[in-house]
PDB file of N, CA and C in Angstrom:
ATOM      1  N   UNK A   1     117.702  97.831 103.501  1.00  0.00           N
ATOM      2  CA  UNK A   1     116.623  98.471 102.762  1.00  0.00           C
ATOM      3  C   UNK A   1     116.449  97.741 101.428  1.00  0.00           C
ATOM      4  N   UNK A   2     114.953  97.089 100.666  1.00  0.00           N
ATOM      5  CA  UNK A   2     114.900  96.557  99.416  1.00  0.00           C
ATOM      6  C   UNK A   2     115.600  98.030  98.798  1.00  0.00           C
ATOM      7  N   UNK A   3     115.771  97.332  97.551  1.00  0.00           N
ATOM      8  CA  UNK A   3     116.304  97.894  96.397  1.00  0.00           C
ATOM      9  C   UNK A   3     115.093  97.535  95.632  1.00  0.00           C
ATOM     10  N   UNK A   4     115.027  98.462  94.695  1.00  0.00           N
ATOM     11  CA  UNK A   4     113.959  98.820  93.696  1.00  0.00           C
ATOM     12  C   UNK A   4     113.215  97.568  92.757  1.00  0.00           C
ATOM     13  N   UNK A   5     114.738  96.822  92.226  1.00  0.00           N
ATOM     14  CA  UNK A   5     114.878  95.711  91.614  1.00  0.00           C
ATOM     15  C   UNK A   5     114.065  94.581  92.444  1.00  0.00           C
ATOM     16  N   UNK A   6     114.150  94.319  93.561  1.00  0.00           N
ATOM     17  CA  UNK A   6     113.144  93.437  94.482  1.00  0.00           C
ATOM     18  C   UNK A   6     112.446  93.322  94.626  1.00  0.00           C
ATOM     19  N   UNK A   7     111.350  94.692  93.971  1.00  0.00           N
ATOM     20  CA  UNK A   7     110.302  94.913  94.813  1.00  0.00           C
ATOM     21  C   UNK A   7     109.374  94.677  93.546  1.00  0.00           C
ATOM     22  N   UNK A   8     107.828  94.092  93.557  1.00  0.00           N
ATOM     23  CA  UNK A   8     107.104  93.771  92.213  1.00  0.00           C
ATOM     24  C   UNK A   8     106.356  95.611  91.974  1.00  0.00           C
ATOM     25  N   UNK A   9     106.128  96.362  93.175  1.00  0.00           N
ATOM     26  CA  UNK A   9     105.562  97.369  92.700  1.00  0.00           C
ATOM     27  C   UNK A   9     105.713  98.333  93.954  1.00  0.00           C
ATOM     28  N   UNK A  10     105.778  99.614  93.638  1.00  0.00           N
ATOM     29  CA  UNK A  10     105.732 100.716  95.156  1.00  0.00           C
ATOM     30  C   UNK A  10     104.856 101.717  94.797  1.00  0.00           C
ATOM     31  N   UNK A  11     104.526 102.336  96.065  1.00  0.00           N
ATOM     32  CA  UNK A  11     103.325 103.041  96.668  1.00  0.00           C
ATOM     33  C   UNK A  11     103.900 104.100  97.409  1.00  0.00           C
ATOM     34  N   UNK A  12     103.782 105.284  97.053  1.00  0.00           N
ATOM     35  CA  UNK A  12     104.336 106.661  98.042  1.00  0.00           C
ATOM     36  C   UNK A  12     103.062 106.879  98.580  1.00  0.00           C
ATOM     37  N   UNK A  13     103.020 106.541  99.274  1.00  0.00           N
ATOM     38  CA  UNK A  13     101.614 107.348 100.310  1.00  0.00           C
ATOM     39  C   UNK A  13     101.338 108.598 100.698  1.00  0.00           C
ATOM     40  N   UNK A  14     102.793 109.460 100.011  1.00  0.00           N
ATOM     41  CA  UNK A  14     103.213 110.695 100.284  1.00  0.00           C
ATOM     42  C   UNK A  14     102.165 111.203  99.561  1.00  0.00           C
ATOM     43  N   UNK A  15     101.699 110.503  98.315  1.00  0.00           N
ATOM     44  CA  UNK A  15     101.150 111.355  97.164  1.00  0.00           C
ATOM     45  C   UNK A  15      99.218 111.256  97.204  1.00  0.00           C
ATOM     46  N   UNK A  16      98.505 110.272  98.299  1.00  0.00           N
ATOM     47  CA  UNK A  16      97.760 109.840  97.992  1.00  0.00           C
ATOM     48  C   UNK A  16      97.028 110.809  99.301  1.00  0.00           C
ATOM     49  N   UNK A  17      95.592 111.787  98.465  1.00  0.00           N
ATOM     50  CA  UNK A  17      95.093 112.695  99.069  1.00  0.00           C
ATOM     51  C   UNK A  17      94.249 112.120 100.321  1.00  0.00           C
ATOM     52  N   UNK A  18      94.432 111.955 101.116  1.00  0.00           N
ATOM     53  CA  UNK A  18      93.137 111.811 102.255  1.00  0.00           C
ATOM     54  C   UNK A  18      94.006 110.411 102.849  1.00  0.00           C
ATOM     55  N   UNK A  19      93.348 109.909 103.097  1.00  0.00           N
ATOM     56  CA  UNK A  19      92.866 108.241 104.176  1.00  0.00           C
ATOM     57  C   UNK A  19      94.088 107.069 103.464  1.00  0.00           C
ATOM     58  N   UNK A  20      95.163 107.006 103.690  1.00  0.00           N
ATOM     59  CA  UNK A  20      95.652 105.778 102.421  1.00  0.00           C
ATOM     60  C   UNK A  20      95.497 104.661 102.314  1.00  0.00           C
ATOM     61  N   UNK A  21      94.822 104.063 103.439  1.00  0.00           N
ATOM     62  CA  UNK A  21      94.842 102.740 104.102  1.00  0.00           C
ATOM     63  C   UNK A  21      94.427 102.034 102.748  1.00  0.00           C
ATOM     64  N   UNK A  22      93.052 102.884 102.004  1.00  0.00           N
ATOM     65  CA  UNK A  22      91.975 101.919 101.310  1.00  0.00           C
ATOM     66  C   UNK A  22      93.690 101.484  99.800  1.00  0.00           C
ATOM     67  N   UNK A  23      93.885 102.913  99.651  1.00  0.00           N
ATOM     68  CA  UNK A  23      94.966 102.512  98.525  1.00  0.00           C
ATOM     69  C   UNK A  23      95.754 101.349  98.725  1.00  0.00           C
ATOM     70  N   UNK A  24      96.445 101.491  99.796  1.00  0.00           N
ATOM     71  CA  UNK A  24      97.391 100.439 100.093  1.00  0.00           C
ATOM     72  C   UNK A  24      96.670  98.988  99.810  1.00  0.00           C
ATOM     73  N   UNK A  25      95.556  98.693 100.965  1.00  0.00           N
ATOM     74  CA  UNK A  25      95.126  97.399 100.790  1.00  0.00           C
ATOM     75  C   UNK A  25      94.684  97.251  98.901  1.00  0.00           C
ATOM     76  N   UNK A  26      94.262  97.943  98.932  1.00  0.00           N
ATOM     77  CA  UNK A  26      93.891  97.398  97.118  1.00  0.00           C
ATOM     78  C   UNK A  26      95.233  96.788  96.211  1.00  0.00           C
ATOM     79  N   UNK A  27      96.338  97.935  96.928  1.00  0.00           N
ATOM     80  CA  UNK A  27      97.772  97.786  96.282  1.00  0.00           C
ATOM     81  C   UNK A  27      97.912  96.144  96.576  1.00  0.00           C
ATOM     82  N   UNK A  28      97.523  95.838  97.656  1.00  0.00           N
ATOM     83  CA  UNK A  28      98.073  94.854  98.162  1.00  0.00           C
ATOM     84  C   UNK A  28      97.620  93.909  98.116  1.00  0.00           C
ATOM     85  N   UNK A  29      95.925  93.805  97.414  1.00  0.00           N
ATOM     86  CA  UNK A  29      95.546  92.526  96.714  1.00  0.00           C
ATOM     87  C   UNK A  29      95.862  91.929  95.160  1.00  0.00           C
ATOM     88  N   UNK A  30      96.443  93.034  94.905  1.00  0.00           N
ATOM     89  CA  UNK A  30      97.329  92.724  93.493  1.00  0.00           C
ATOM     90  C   UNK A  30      98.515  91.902  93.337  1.00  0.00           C
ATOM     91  N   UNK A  31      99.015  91.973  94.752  1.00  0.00           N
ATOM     92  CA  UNK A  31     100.408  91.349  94.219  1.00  0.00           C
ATOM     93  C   UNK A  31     100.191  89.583  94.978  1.00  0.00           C
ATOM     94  N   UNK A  32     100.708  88.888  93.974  1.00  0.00           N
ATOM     95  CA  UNK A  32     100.205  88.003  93.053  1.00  0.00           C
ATOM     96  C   UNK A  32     101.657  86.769  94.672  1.00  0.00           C
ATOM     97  N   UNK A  33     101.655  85.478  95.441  1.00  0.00           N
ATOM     98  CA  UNK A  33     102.367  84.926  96.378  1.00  0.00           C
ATOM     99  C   UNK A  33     103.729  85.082  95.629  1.00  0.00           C
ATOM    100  N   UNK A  34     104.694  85.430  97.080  1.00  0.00           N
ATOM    101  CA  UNK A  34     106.097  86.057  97.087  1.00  0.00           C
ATOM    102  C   UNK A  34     106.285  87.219  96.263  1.00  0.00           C
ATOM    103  N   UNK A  35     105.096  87.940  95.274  1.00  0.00           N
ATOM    104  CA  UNK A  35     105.692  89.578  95.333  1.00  0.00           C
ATOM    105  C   UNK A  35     105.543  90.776  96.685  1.00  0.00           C
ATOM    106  N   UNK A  36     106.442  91.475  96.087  1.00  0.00           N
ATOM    107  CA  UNK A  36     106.771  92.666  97.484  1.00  0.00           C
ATOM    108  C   UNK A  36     106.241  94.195  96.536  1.00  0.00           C
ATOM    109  N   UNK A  37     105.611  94.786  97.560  1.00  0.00           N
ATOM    110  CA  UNK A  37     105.242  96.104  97.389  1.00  0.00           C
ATOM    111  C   UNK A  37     105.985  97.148  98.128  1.00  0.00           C
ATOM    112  N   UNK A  38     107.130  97.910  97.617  1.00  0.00           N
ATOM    113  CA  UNK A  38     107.635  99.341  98.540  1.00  0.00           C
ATOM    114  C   UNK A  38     106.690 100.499  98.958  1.00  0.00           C
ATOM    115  N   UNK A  39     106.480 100.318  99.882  1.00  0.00           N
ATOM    116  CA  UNK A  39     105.465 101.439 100.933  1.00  0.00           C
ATOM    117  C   UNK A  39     106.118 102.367 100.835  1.00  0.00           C
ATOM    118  N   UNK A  40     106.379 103.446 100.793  1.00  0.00           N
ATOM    119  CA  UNK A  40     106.670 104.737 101.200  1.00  0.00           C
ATOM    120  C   UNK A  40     106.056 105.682 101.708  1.00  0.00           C
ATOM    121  N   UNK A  41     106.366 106.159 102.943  1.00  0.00           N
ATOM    122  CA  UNK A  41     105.735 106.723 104.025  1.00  0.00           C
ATOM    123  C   UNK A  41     106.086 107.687 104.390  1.00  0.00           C
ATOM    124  N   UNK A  42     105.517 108.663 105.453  1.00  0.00           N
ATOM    125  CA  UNK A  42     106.332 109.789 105.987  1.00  0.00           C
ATOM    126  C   UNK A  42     106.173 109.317 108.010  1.00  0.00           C
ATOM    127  N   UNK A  43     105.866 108.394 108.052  1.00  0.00           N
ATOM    128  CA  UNK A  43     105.803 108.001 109.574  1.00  0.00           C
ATOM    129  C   UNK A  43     105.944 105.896 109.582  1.00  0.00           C
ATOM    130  N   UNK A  44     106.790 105.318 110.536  1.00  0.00           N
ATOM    131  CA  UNK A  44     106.184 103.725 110.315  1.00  0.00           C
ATOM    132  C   UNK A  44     105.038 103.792 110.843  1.00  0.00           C
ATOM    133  N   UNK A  45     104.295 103.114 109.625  1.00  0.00           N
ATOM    134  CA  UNK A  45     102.784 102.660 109.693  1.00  0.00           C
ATOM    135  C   UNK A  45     102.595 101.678 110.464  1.00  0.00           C
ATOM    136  N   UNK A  46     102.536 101.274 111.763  1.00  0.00           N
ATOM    137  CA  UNK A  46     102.317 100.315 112.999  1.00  0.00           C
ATOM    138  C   UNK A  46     101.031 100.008 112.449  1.00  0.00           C
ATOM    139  N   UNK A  47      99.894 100.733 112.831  1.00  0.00           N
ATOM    140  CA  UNK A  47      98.849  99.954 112.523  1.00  0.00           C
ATOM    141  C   UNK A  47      98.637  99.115 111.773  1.00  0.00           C
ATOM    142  N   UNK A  48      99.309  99.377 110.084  1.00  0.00           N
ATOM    143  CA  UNK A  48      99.197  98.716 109.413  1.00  0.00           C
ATOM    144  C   UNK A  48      99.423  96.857 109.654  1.00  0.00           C
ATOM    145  N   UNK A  49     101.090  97.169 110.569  1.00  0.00           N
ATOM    146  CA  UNK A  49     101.153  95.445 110.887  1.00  0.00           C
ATOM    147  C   UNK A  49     100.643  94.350 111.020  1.00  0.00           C
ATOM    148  N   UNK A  50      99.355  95.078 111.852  1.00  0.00           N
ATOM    149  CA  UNK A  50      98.719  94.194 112.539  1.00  0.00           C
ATOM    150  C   UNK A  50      97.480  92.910 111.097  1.00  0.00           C
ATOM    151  N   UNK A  51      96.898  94.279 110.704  1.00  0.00           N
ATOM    152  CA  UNK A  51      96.569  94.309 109.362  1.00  0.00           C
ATOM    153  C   UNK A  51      97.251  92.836 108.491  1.00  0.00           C
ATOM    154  N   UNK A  52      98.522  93.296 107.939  1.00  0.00           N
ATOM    155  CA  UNK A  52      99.588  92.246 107.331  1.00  0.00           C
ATOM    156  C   UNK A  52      99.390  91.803 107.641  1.00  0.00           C
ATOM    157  N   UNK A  53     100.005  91.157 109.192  1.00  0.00           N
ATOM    158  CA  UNK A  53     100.247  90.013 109.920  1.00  0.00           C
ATOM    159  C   UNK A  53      98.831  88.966 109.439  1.00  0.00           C
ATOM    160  N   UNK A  54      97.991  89.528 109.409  1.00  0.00           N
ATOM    161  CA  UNK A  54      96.243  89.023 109.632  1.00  0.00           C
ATOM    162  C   UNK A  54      96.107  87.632 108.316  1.00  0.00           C
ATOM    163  N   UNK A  55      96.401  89.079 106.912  1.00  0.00           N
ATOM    164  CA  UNK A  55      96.759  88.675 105.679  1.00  0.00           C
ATOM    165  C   UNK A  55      97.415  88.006 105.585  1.00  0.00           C
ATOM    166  N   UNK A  56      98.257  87.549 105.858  1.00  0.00           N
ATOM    167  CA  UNK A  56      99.808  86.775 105.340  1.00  0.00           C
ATOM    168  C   UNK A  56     100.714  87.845 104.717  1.00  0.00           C
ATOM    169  N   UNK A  57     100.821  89.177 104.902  1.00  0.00           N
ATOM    170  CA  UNK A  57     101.736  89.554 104.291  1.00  0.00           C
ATOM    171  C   UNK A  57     103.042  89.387 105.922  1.00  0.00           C
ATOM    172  N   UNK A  58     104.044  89.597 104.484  1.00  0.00           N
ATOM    173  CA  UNK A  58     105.535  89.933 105.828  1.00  0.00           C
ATOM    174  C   UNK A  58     105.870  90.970 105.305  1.00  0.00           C
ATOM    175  N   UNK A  59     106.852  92.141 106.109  1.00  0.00           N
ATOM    176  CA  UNK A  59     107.069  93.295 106.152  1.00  0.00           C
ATOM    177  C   UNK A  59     108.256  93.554 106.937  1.00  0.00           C
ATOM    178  N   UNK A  60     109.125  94.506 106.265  1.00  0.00           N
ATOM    179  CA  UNK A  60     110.610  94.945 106.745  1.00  0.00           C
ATOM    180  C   UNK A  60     110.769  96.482 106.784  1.00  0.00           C
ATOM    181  N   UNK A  61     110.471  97.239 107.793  1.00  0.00           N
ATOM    182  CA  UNK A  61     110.370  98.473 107.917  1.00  0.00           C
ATOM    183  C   UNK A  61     111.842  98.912 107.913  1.00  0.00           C
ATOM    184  N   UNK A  62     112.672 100.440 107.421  1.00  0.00           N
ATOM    185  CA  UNK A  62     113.618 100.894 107.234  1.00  0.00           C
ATOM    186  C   UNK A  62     113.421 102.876 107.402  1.00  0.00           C
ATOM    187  N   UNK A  63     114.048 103.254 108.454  1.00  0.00           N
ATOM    188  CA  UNK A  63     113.821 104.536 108.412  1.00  0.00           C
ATOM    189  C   UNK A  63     115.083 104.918 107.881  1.00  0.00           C
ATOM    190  N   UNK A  64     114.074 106.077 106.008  1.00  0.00           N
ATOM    191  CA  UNK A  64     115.458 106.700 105.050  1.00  0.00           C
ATOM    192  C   UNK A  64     115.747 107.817 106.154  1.00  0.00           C
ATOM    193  N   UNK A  65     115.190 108.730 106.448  1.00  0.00           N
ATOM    194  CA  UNK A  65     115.735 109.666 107.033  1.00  0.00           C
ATOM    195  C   UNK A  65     114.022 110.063 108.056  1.00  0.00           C
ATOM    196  N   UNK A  66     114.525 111.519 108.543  1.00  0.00           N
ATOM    197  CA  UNK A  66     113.254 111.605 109.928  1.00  0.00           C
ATOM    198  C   UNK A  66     112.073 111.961 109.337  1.00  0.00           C
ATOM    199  N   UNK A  67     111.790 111.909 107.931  1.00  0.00           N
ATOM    200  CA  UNK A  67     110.486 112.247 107.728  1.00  0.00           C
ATOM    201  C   UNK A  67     110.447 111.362 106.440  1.00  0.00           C
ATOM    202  N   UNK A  68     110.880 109.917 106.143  1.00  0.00           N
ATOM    203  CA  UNK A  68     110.975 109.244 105.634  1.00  0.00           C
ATOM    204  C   UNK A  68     110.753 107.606 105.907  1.00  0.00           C
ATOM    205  N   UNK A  69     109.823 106.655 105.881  1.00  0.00           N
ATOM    206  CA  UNK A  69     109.843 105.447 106.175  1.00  0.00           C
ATOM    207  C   UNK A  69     109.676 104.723 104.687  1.00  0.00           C
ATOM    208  N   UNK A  70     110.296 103.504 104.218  1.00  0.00           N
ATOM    209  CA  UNK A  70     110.418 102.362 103.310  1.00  0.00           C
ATOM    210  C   UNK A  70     110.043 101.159 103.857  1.00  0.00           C
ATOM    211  N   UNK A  71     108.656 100.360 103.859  1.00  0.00           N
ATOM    212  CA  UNK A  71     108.334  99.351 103.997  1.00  0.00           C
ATOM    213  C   UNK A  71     108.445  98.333 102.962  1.00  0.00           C
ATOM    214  N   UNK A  72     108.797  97.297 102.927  1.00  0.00           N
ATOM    215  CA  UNK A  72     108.719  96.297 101.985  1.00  0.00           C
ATOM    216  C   UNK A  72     107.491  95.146 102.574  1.00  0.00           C
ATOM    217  N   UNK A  73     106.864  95.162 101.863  1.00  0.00           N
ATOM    218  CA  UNK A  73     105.901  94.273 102.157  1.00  0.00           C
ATOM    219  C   UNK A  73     105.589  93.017 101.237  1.00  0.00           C
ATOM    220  N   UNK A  74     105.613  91.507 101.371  1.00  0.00           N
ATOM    221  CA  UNK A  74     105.920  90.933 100.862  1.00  0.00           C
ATOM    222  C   UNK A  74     105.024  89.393 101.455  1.00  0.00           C
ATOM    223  N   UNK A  75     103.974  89.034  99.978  1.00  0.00           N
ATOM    224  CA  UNK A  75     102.673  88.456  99.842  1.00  0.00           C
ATOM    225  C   UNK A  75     103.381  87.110 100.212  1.00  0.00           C
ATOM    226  N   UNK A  76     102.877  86.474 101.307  1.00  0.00           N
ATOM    227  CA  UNK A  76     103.457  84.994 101.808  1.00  0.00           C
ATOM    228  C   UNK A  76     102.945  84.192 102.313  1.00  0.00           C
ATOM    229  N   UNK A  77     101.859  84.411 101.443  1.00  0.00           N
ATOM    230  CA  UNK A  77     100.971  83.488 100.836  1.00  0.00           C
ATOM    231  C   UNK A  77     101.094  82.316 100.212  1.00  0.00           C
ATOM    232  N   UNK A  78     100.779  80.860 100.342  1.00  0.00           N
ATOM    233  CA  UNK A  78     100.682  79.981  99.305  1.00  0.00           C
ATOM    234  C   UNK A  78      99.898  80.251  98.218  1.00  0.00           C
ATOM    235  N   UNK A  79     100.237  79.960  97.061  1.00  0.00           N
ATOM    236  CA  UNK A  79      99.974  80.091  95.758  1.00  0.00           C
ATOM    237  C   UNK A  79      98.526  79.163  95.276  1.00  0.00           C
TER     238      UNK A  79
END
């Protein structure tokens, strides 16, 4: 699982009212080749992968507990 220290910025999706997708991607044009964003979830976001994959992001899914998911997602991208 990243540690806090690794990560350039995180996102609880727990907190974000309605649809999160749009949040996330915005989250995720911010971070700037080789920063990582901590996802925090209450399900792994599959769909999302596909998404990443598209982008250039890479991603390391970690289930904290059963109503808990930690994605690290991480811009790998050339600069």
């Amino acid at each position: 699982m990243p540690s806090e220290q690794d990560v350039s910025d995180r996102l609880d999706a727990r907190e974000i009212d309605g649809e999160p997708f749009g949040t996330i991607t915005a989250a995720l044009d911010d971070l700037a080749p080789g920063e990582s964003l901590l996802l925090i979830n209450t399900f792994e976001p599959v769909p999302l992968y596909g998404v990443l994959d598209e982008r250039g992001f890479a991603h390391d899914a970690t289930r904290v507990d059963e109503e808990e998911w930690h994605v690290e997602i991480t811009n790998s991208t050339a600069e």
